[in-house]
Protein backbone atom coordinates (compact mmCIF):
# COMPACT_ATOMS: atom_id res chain seq x y z
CA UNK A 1 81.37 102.96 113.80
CA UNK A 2 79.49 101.31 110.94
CA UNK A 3 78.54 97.15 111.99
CA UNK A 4 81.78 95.61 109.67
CA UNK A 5 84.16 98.31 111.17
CA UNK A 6 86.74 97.18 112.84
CA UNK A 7 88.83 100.27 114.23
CA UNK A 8 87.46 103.83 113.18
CA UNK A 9 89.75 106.80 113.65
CA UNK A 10 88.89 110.04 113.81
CA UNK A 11 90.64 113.45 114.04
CA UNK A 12 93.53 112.12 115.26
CA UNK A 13 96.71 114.00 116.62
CA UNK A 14 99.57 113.87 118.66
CA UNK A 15 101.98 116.71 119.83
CA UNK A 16 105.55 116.52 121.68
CA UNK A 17 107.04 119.54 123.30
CA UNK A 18 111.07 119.61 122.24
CA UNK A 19 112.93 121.53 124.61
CA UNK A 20 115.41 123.69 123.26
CA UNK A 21 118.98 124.41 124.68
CA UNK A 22 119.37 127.43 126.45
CA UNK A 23 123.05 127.45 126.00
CA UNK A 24 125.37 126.88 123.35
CA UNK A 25 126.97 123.03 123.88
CA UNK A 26 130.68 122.62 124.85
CA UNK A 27 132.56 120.06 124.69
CA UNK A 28 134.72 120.38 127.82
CA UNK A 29 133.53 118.81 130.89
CA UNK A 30 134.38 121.98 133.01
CA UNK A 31 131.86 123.98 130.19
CA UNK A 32 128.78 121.45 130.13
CA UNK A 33 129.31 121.77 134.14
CA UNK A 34 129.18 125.66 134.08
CA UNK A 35 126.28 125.82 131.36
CA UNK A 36 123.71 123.03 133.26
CA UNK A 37 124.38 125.42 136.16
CA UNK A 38 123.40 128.19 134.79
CA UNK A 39 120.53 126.37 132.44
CA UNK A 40 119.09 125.30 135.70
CA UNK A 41 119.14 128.98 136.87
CA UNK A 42 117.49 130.32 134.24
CA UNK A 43 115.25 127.68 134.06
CA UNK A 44 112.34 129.00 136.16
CA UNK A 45 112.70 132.70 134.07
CA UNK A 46 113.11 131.29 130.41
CA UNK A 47 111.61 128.31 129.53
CA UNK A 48 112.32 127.49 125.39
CA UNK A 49 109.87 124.64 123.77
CA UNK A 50 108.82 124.12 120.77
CA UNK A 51 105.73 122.25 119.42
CA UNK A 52 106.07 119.35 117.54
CA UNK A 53 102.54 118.04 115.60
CA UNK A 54 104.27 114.11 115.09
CA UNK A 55 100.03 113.39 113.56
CA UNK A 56 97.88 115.70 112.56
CA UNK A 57 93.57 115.23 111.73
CA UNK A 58 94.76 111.93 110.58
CA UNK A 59 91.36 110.08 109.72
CA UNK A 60 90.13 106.65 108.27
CA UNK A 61 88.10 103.46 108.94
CA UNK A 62 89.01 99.66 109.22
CA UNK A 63 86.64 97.23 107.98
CA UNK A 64 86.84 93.41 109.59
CA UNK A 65 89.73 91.45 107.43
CA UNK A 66 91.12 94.18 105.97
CA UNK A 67 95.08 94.39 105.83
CA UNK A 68 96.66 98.00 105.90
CA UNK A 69 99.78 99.02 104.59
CA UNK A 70 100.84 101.93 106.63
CA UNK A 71 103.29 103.86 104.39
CA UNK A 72 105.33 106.80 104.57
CA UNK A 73 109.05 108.21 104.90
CA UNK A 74 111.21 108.48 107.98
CA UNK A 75 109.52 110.76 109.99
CA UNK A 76 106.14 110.29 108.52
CA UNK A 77 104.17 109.42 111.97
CA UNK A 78 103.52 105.88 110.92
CA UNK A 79 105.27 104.46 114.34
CA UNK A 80 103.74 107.14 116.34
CA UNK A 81 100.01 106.01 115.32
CA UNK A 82 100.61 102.77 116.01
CA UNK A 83 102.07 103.15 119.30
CA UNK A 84 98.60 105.53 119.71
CA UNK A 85 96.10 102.75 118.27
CA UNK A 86 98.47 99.74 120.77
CA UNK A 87 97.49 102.52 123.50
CA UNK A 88 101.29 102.58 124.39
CA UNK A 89 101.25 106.48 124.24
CA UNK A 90 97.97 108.95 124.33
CA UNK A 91 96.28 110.85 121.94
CA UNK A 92 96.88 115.01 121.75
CA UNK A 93 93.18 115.37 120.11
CA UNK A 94 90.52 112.65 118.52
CA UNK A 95 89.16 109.68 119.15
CA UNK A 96 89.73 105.71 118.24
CA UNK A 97 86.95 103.22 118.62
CA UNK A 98 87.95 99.40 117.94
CA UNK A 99 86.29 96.07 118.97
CA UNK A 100 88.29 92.78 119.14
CA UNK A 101 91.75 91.67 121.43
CA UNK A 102 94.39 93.60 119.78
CA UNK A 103 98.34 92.33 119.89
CA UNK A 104 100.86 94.57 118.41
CA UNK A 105 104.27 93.85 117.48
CA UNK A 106 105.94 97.67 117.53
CA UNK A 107 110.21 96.94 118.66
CA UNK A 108 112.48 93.82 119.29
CA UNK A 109 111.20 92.71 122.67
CA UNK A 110 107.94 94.36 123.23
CA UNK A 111 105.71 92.94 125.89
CA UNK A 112 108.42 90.74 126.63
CA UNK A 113 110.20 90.50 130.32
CA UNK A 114 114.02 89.66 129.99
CA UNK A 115 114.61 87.94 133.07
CA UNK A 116 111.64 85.92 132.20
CA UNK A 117 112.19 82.40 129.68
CA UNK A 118 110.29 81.92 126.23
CA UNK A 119 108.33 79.76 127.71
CA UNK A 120 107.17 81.98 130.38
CA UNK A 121 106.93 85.08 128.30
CA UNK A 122 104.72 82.97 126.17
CA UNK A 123 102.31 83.00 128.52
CA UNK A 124 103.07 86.07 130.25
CA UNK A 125 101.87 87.41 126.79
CA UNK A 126 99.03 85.16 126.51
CA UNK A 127 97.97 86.82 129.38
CA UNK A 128 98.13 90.13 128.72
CA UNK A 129 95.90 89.45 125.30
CA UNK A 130 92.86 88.17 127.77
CA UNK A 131 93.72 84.40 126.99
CA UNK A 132 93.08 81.50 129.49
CA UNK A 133 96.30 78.96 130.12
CA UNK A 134 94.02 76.17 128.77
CA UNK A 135 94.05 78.50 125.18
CA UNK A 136 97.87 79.21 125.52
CA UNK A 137 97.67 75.17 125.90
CA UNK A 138 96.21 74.73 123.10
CA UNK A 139 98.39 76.79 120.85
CA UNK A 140 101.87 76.40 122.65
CA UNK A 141 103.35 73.38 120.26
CA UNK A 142 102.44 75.93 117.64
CA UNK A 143 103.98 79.22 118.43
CA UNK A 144 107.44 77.01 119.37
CA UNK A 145 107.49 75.19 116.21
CA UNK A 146 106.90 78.68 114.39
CA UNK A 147 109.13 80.36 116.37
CA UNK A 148 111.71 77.86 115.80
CA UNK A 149 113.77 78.55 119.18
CA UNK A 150 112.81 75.03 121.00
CA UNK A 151 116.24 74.15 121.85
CA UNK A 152 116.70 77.65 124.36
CA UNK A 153 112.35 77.67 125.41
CA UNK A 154 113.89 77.58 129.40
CA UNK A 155 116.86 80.57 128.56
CA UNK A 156 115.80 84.08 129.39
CA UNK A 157 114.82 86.02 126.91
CA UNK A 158 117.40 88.59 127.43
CA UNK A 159 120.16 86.35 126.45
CA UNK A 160 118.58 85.91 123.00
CA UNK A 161 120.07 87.21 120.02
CA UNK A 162 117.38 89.99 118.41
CA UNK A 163 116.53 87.33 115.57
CA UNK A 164 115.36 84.92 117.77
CA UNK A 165 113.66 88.01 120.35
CA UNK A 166 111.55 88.83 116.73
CA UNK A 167 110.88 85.18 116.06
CA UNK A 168 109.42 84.44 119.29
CA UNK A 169 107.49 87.20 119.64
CA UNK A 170 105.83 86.99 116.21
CA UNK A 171 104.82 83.78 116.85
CA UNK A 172 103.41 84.79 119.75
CA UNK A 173 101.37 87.41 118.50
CA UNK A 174 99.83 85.96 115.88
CA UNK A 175 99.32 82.59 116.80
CA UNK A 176 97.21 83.86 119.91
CA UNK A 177 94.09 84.88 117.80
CA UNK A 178 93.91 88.49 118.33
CA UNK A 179 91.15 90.16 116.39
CA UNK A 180 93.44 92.59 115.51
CA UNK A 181 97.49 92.43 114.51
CA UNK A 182 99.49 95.61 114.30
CA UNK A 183 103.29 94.92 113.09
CA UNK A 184 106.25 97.35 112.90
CA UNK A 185 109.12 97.17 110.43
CA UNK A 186 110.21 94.97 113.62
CA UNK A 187 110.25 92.18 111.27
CA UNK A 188 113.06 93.68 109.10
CA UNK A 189 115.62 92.34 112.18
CA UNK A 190 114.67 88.60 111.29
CA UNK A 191 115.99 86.82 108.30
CA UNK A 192 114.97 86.56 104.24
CA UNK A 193 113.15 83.18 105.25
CA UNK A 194 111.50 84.60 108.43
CA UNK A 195 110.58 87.40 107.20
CA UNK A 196 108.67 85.33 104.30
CA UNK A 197 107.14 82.80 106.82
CA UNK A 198 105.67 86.10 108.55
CA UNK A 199 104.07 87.60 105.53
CA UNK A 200 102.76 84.29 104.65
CA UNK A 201 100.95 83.40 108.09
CA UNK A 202 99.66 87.07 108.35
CA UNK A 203 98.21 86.68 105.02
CA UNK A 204 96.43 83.56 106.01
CA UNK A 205 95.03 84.45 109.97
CA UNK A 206 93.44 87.61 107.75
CA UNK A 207 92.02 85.76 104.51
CA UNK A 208 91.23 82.84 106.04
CA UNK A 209 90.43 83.51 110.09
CA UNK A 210 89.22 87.40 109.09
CA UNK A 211 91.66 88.71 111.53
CA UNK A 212 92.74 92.90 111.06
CA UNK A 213 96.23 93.22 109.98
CA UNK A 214 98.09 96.73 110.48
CA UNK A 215 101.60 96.58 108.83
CA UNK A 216 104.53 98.88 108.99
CA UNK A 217 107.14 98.49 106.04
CA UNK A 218 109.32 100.17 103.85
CA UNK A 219 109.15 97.13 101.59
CA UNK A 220 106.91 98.00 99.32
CA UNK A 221 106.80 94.31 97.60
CA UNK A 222 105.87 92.87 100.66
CA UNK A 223 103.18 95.77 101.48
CA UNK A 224 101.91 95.38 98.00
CA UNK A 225 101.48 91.29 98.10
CA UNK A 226 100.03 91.07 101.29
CA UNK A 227 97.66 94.38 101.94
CA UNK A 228 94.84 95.32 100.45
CA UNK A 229 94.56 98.90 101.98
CA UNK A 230 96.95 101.58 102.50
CA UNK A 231 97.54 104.40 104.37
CA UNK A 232 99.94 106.74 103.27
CA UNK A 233 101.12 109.43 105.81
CA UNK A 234 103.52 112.39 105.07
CA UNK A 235 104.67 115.36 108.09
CA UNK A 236 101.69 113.67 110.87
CA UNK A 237 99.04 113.92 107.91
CA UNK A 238 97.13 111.18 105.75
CA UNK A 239 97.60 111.51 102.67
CA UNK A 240 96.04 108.87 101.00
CA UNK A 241 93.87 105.76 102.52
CA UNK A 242 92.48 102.95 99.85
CA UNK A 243 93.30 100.81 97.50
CA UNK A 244 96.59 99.66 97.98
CA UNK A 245 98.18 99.82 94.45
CA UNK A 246 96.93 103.21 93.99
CA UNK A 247 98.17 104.11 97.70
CA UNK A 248 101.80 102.87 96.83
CA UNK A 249 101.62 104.90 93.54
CA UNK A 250 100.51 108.25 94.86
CA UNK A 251 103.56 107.48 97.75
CA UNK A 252 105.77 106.39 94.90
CA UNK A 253 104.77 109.51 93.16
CA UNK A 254 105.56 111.82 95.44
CA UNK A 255 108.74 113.96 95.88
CA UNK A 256 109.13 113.95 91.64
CA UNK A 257 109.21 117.65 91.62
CA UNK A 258 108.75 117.88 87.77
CA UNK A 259 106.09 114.97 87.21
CA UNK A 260 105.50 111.74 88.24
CA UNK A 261 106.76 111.12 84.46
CA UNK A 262 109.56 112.74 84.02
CA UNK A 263 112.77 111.94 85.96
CA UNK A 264 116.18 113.70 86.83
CA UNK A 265 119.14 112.64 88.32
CA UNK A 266 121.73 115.36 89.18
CA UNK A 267 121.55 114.25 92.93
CA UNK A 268 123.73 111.09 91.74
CA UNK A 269 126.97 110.56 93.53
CA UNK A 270 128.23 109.66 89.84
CA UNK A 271 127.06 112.76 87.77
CA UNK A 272 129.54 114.70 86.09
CA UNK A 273 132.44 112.31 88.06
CA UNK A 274 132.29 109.65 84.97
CA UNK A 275 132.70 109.34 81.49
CA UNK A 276 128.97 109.34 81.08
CA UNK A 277 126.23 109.90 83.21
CA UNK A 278 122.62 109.63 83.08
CA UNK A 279 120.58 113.08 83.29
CA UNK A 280 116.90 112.28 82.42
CA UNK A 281 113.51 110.12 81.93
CA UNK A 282 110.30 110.74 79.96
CA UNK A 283 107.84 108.32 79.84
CA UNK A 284 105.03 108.84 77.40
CA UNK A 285 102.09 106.87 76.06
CA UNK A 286 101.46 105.95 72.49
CA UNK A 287 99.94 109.47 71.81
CA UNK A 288 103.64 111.08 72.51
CA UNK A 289 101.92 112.17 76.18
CA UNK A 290 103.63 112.36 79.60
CA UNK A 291 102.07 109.52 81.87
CA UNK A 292 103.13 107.14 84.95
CA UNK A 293 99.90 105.18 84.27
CA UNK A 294 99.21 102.76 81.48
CA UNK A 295 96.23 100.41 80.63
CA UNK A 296 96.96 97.11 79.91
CA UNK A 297 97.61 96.53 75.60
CA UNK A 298 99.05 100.40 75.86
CA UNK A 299 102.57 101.25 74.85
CA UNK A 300 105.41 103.44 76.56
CA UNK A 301 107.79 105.30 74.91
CA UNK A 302 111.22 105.36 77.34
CA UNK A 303 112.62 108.44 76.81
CA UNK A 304 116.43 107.89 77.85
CA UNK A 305 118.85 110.88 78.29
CA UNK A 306 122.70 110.66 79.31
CA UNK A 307 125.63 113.51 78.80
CA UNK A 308 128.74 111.82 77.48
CA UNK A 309 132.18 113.88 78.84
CA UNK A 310 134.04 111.80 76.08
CA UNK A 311 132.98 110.00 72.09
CA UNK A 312 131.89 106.19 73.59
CA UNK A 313 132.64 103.80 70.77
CA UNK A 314 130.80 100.59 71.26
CA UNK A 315 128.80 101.12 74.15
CA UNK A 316 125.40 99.26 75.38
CA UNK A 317 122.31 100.68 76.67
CA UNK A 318 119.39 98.81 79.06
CA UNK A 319 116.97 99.17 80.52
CA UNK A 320 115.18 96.45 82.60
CA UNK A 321 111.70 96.10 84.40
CA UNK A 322 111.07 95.02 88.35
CA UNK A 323 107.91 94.10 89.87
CA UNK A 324 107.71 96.22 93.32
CA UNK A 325 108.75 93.16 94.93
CA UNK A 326 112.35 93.12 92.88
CA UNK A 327 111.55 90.33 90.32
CA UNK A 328 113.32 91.45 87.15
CA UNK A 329 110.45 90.64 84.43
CA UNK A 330 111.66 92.41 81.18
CA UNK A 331 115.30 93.56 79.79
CA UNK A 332 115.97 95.52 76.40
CA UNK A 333 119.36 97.08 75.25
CA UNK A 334 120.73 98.47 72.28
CA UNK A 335 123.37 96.91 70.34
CA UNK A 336 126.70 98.31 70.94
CA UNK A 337 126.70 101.62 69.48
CA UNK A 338 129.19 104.69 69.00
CA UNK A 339 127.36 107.63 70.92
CA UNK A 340 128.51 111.01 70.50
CA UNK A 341 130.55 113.47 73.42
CA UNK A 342 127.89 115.37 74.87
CA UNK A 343 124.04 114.81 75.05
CA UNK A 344 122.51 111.23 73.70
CA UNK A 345 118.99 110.52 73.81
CA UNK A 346 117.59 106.73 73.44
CA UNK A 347 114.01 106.22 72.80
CA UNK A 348 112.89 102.52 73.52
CA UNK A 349 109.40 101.86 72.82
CA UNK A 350 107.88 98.80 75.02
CA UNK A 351 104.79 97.84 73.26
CA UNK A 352 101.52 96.08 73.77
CA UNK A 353 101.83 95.95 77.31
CA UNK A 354 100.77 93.09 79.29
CA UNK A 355 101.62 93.32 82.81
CA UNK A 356 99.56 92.36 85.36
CA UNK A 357 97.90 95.41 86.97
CA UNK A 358 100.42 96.86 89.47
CA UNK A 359 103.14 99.36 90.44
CA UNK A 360 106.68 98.86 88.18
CA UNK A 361 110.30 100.22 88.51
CA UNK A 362 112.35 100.83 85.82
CA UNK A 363 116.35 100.68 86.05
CA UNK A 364 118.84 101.73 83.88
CA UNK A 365 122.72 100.94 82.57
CA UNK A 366 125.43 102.22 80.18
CA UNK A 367 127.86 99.89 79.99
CA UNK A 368 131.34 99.17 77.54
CA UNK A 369 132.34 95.77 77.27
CA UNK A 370 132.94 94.53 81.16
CA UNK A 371 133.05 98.34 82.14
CA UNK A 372 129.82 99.66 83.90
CA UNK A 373 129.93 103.74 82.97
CA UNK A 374 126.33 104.32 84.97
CA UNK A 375 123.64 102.56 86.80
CA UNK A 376 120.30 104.26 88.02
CA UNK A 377 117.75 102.12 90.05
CA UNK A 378 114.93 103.05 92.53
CA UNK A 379 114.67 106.18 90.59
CA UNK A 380 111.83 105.65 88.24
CA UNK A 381 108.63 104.22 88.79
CA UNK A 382 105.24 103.83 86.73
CA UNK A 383 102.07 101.94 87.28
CA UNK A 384 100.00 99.53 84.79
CA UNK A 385 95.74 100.05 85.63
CA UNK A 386 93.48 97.32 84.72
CA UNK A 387 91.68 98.59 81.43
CA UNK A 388 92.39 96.99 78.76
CA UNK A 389 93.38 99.11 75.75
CA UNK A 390 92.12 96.35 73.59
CA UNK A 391 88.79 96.29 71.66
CA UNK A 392 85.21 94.52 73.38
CA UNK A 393 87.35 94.42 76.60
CA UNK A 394 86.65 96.55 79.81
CA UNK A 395 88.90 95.27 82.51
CA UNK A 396 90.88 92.28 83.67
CA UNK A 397 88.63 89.66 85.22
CA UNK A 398 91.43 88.22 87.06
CA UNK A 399 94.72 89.49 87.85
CA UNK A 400 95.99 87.34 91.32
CA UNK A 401 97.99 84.62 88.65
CA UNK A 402 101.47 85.36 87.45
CA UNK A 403 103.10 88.45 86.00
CA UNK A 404 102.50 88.58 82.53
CA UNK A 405 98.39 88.49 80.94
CA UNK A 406 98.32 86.65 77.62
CA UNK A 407 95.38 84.99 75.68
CA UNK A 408 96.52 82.02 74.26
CA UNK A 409 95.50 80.54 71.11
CA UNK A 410 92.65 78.13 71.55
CA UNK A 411 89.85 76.11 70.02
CA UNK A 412 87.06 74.49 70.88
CA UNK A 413 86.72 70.87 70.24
């Protein structure tokens, strides 16, 4: 483990044995009887497992400060490695090596004891991190106000509602300096406002204390503004591990089985059930080429494609443009036009580009006066890089401010 590594990872894996049913279920109570019986006696002669690989070879290194996006679908492993790297559950095969205290947030009431009051579980977990009473002291106003469940400190914990179970223990584990903070999408049970507060004081214990940050999410706006790294697991494997924006792109990416430029959607609920239904996206770039990834100044060409069962007299077409965190930064539609029964194609072109570097999602409506025909979102997806496409200019010097990049007008006086 190099000197500024954190937690290095190597070759890991983990394997579960599923046992298989030797008998067909039934339903009756008199059957499942009758078939555990004779499970049980066949159980010595015919044992059925089968092997399940939830990680495979799964490999990368954590520098000091660095916040990780861990990213993936259902199923991915993503839970799994955390519960490996909290040391809640062992490794099948490789190694970890990490230096630091470690506190990990993984499911509504971890650590906790539910017979036990906030106020002791506060320092029951203090405890369990290494820390002294006189540092639980020390930082006890603090995790209550953060926490924001003063009024039932002396209740026990198992009477809490799993809001205010999240809240506490949050506050708890990252208000007790741990060199190193793993999270879960635990924090999805607490509210809009909590959820914000989190992001924001995870943000700051790792750019301004230094602390490690781990962080589970299906959000990808909140992975995006507050990691720097991800980690992007699919079937126990890694994927991807770097840059964040590049991580979220390649996850974003896959499962497009044409491109990660072109876009169908037959798998709607809505298609064929309407009078009009969307079928397909193209995105190209200003030389008429397929692409998901533009440099800033570039231009896309929106390809949009919709079958018609019926003539639609005076209908509009959008589009509009989210940030990965849901911020709707740019809509365009047509005026209301007469499109023909059968197959329309739109072509919007969205020019000189000047998005801040990052991954976008595109949405799309047909709509007839107060009538919504069809409505695609979280379907179509394309990134902006950070070279310019502009002469004498090689690459954003700063893109942390705002969503849009312009040069103003300006002179010197």
């Amino acid at each position: 483990m190099s000197s500024n590594s954190i937690i290095k990872v190597e070759g890991l894996a983990k394997q579960y044995l599923l046992n298989k049913s030797l008998l067909p279920k039934n339903d009756t109570l008199y059957g499942s009887f009758v078939n555990g019986l004779r499970n049980a006696k066949n159980f010595a002669r015919k044992k059925q497992t089968e092997e399940f690989w939830a990680l495979q070879d799964v490999s990368f290194e954590v520098q000091q400060g660095d916040r990780v996006g861990v990213i993936g679908r259902n199923g991915a492993g993503k839970s799994t490695l955390l519960k490996i790297l909290s040391r809640i559950t062992p490794p099948t095969k490789g190694r970890i090596e990490y230096s630091g205290r470690m506190a990990s947030l993984l499911e509504v009431g971890t650590g906790f004891h539910g017979d036990l009051s906030g106020r002791e579980n506060i320092y029951l977990n203090g405890s369990i991190l290494g820390m002294t009473k006189q540092e639980i002291d020390k930082k006890f106003d603090e995790i209550v106000d953060f926490a924001e469940v003063e009024r039932f400190l002396d209740t026990p914990v198992k009477r809490y509602s799993s809001g205010m179970y999240v809240r506490l223990a949050f506050a708890v584990a990252a208000n007790l300096e741990p060199d190193i903070l793993i999270v879960d999408e635990v924090l999805a049970v607490g509210d809009a406002a909590f959820q914000k507060k989190c992001l924001g004081k995870m943000n700051d214990v790792s750019s301004k204390e230094g602390r490690t940050i781990l962080f589970v999410s299906h959000n990808m706006g909140a992975v995006q503004n507050l990691c720097n790294k991800g980690l992007f697991l699919q079937s126990g494997k890694a994927m991807d591990y770097g840059n964040i924006n590049s991580v979220i792109k390649g996850y974003l990416d896959e499962g497009n089985t044409i491109s990660s430029s072109v876009f169908t959607f037959e798998e709607e609920e809505n298609y064929q059930k309407s009078k009009a239904y969307f079928t397909k996206v193209e995105l190209r770039d200003s030389k008429g080429n397929l692409s998901s990834d533009y440099p800033v100044g570039d231009s896309i060409d929106i390809h949009i494609q919709f079958e018609s069962t019926i003539s639609l007299d005076g209908t509009v077409l959008g589009f509009g443009i989210l940030s990965s965190t849901e911020l709707p930064i740019i809509t365009s539609w047509t005026v209301p036009e007469n499109f023909k029964k059968g197959t329309n194609e739109v072509v919007f072109t969205f020019s000189n580009i000047h998005l801040v570097p990052s991954v976008y999602k595109l949405v799309l409506g047909l709509s007839r006066g107060n009538e919504s025909i069809d409505f695609i979102g979280n379907k179509v997806f394309f990134s902006i890089s950070d070279i310019l496409n502009v002469p004498d200019a090689n690459r954003i010097v700063n893109t942390n401010s705002g969503v849009l990049l312009n040069q103003f007008p300006y002179k010197i006086l």
